[in-house]
Protein backbone atom coordinates (compact mmCIF):
# COMPACT_ATOMS: atom_id res chain seq x y z
CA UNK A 1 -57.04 -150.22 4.13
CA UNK A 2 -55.06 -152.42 6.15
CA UNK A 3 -57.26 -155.43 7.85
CA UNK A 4 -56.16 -157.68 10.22
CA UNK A 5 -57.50 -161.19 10.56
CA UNK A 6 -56.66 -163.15 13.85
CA UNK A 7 -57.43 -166.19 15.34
CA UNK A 8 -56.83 -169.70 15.98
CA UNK A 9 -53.02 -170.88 15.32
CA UNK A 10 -51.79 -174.23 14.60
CA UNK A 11 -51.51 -176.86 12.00
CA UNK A 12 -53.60 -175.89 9.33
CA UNK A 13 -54.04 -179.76 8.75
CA UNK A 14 -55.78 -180.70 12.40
CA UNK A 15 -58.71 -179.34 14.34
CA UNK A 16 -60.00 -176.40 14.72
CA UNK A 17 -57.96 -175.18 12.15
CA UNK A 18 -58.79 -177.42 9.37
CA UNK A 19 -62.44 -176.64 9.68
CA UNK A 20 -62.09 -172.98 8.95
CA UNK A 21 -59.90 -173.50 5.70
CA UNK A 22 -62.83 -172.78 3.09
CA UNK A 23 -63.72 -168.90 5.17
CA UNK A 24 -60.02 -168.41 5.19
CA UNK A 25 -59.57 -168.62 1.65
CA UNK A 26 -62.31 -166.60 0.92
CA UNK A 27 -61.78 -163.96 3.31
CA UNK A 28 -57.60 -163.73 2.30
CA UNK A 29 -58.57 -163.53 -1.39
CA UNK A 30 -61.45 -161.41 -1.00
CA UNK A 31 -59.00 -158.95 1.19
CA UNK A 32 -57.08 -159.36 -1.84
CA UNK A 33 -58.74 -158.63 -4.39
CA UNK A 34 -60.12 -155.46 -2.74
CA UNK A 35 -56.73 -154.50 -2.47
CA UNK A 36 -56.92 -153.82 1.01
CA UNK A 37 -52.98 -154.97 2.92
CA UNK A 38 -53.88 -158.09 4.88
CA UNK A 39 -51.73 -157.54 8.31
CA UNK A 40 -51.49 -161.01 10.30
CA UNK A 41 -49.36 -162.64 13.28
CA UNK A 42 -47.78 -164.14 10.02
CA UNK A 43 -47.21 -167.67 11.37
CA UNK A 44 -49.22 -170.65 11.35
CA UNK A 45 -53.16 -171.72 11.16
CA UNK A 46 -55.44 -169.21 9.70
CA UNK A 47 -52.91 -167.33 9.17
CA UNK A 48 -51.37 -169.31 6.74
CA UNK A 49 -54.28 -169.91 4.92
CA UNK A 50 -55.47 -166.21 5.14
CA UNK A 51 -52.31 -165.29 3.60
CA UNK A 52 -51.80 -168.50 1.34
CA UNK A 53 -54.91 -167.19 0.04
CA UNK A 54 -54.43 -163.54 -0.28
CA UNK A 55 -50.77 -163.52 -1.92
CA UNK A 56 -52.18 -166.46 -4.64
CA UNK A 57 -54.91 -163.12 -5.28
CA UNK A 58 -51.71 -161.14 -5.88
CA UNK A 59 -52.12 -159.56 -2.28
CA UNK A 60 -49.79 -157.55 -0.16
CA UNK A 61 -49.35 -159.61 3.14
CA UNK A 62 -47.00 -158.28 5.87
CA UNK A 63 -46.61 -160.76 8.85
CA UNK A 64 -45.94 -159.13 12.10
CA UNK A 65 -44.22 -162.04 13.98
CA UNK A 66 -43.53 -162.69 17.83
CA UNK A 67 -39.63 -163.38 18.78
CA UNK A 68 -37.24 -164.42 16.32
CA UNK A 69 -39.62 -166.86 14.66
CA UNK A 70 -39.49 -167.63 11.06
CA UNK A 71 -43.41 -166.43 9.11
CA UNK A 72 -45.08 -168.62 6.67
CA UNK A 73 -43.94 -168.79 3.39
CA UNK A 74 -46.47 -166.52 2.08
CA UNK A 75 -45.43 -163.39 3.49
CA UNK A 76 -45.03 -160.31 1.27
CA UNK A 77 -42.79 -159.11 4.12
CA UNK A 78 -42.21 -160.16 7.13
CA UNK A 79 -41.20 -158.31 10.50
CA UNK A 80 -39.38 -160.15 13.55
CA UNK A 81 -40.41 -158.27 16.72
CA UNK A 82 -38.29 -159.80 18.95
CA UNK A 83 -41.16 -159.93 21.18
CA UNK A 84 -43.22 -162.28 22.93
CA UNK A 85 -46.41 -163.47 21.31
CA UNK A 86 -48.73 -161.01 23.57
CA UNK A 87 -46.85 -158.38 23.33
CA UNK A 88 -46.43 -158.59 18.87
CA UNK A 89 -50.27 -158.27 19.29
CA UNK A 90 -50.16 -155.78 20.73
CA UNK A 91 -48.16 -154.05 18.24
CA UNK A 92 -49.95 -155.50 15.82
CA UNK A 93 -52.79 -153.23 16.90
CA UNK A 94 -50.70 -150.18 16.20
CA UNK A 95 -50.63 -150.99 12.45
CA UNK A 96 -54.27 -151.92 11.23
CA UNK A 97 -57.27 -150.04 10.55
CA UNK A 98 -60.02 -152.90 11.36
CA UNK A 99 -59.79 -156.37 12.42
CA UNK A 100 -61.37 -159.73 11.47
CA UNK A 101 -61.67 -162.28 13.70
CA UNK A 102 -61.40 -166.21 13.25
CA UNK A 103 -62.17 -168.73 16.02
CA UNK A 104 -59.57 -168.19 18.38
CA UNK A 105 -57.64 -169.27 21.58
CA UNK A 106 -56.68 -166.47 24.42
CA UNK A 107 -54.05 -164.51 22.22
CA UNK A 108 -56.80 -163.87 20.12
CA UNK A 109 -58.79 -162.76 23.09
CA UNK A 110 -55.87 -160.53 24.07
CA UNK A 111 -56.04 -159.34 20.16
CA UNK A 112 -59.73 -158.40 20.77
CA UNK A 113 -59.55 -156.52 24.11
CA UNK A 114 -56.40 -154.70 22.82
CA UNK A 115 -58.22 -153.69 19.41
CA UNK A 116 -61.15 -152.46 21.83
CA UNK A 117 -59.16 -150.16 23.84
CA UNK A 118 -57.53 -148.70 21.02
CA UNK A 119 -61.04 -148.14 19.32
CA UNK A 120 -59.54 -150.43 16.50
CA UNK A 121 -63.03 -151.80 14.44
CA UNK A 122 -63.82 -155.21 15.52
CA UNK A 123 -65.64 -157.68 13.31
CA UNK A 124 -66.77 -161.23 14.60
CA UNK A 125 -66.61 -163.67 11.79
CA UNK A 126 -69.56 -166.09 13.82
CA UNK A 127 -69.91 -169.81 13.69
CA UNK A 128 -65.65 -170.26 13.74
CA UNK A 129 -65.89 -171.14 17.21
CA UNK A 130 -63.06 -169.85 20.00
CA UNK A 131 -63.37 -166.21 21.02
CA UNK A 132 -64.64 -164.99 18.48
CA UNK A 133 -68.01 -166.80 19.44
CA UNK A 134 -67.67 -166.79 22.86
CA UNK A 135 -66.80 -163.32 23.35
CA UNK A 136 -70.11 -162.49 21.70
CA UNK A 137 -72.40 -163.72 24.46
CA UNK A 138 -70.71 -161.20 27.15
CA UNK A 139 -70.96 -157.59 25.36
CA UNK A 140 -72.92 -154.64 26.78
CA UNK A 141 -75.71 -154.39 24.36
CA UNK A 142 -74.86 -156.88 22.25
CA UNK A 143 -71.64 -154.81 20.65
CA UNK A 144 -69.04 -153.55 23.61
CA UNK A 145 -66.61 -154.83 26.08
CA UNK A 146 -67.95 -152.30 28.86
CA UNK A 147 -69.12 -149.04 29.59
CA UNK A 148 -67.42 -146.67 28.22
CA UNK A 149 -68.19 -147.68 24.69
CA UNK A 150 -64.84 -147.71 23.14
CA UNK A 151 -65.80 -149.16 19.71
CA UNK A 152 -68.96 -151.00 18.57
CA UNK A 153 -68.39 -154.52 17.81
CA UNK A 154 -70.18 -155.95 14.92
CA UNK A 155 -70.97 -159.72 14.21
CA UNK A 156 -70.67 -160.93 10.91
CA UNK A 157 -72.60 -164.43 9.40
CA UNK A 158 -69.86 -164.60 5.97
CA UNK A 159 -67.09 -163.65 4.55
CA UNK A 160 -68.92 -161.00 2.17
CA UNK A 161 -70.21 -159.09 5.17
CA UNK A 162 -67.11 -159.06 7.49
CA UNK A 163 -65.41 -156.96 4.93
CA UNK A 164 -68.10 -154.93 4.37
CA UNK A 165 -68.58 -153.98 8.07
CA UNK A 166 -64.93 -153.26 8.21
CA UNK A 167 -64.37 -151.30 5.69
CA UNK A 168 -67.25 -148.85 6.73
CA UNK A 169 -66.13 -148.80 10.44
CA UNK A 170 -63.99 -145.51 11.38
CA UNK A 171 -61.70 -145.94 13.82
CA UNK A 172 -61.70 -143.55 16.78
């Protein structure tokens, strides 16, 4: 299974990032160990430490990056998309079978709606702040982004769980 995990970029050494090192490192080497292929924006912040994390598990990590920009050093392979950021998210999309999501500034909120109207499985890894909490409060029924029901959003409490509920999700 391919899983995406997005959210917050940045240093990995300053805030928010910092906070969220310990789920990171669980979640990349859980992915890993699974042997599920962890797909990222293969840059900086969590995903660093997602894929840090996964590749020291022996994991496959491919790093979809925007522009010309140079991924993290812990890239099984990387992919230069000439694109800007939005638009490698979207792409992004096009490649993964579920998605976990980390805290997270507006690309990952464009990450999120994008994975919704693509019926891409969307997991909320609560309590790491960003969009990933806040888009929580303003779903129809507590798990979609509007009518028409696209895909059901689930929110996940750990690490343990967020895999689980992606792996069992079906996308449409």
């Amino acid at each position: 299974m391919k899983i995406a995990v997005i959210g917050y970029s940045g240093n990995v050494d300053e805030t928010p990032v910092k906070q969220l090192g310990e789920i990171c490192e669980e979640l990349g080497h859980k992915i890993a160990i699974k042997k599920h292929i962890l797909i990222n924006g293969g840059t900086d912040g969590i995903m660093a430490l997602v894929s840090r994390s996964a590749r020291n598990a022996s994991g496959e990590v491919i790093g979809i990056v925007a522009g010309l920009e140079s991924g993290n050093k812990h890239l099984s392979f990387e992919f230069k998309t000439g694109m800007d950021s939005s638009m490698r998210s979207v792409l992004m999309m096009y490649n993964v079978d579920a998605i976990i999501s980390v805290g997270g500034k507006a690309g990952t909120g464009l990450e999120l709606f994008s994975a919704y109207l693509m019926g891409i499985p969307i997991v909320l890894l609560r309590g790491t702040g960003g969009w990933t909490d806040r888009i929580a409060g303003v779903l129809i029924e507590g798990k979609y982004l509007d009518e028409r029901k696209l895909v059901e959003i689930k929110n996940s409490w750990n690490v343990d769980d967020a895999i689980e509920l992606a792996e069992n999700s079906k996308r449409r």
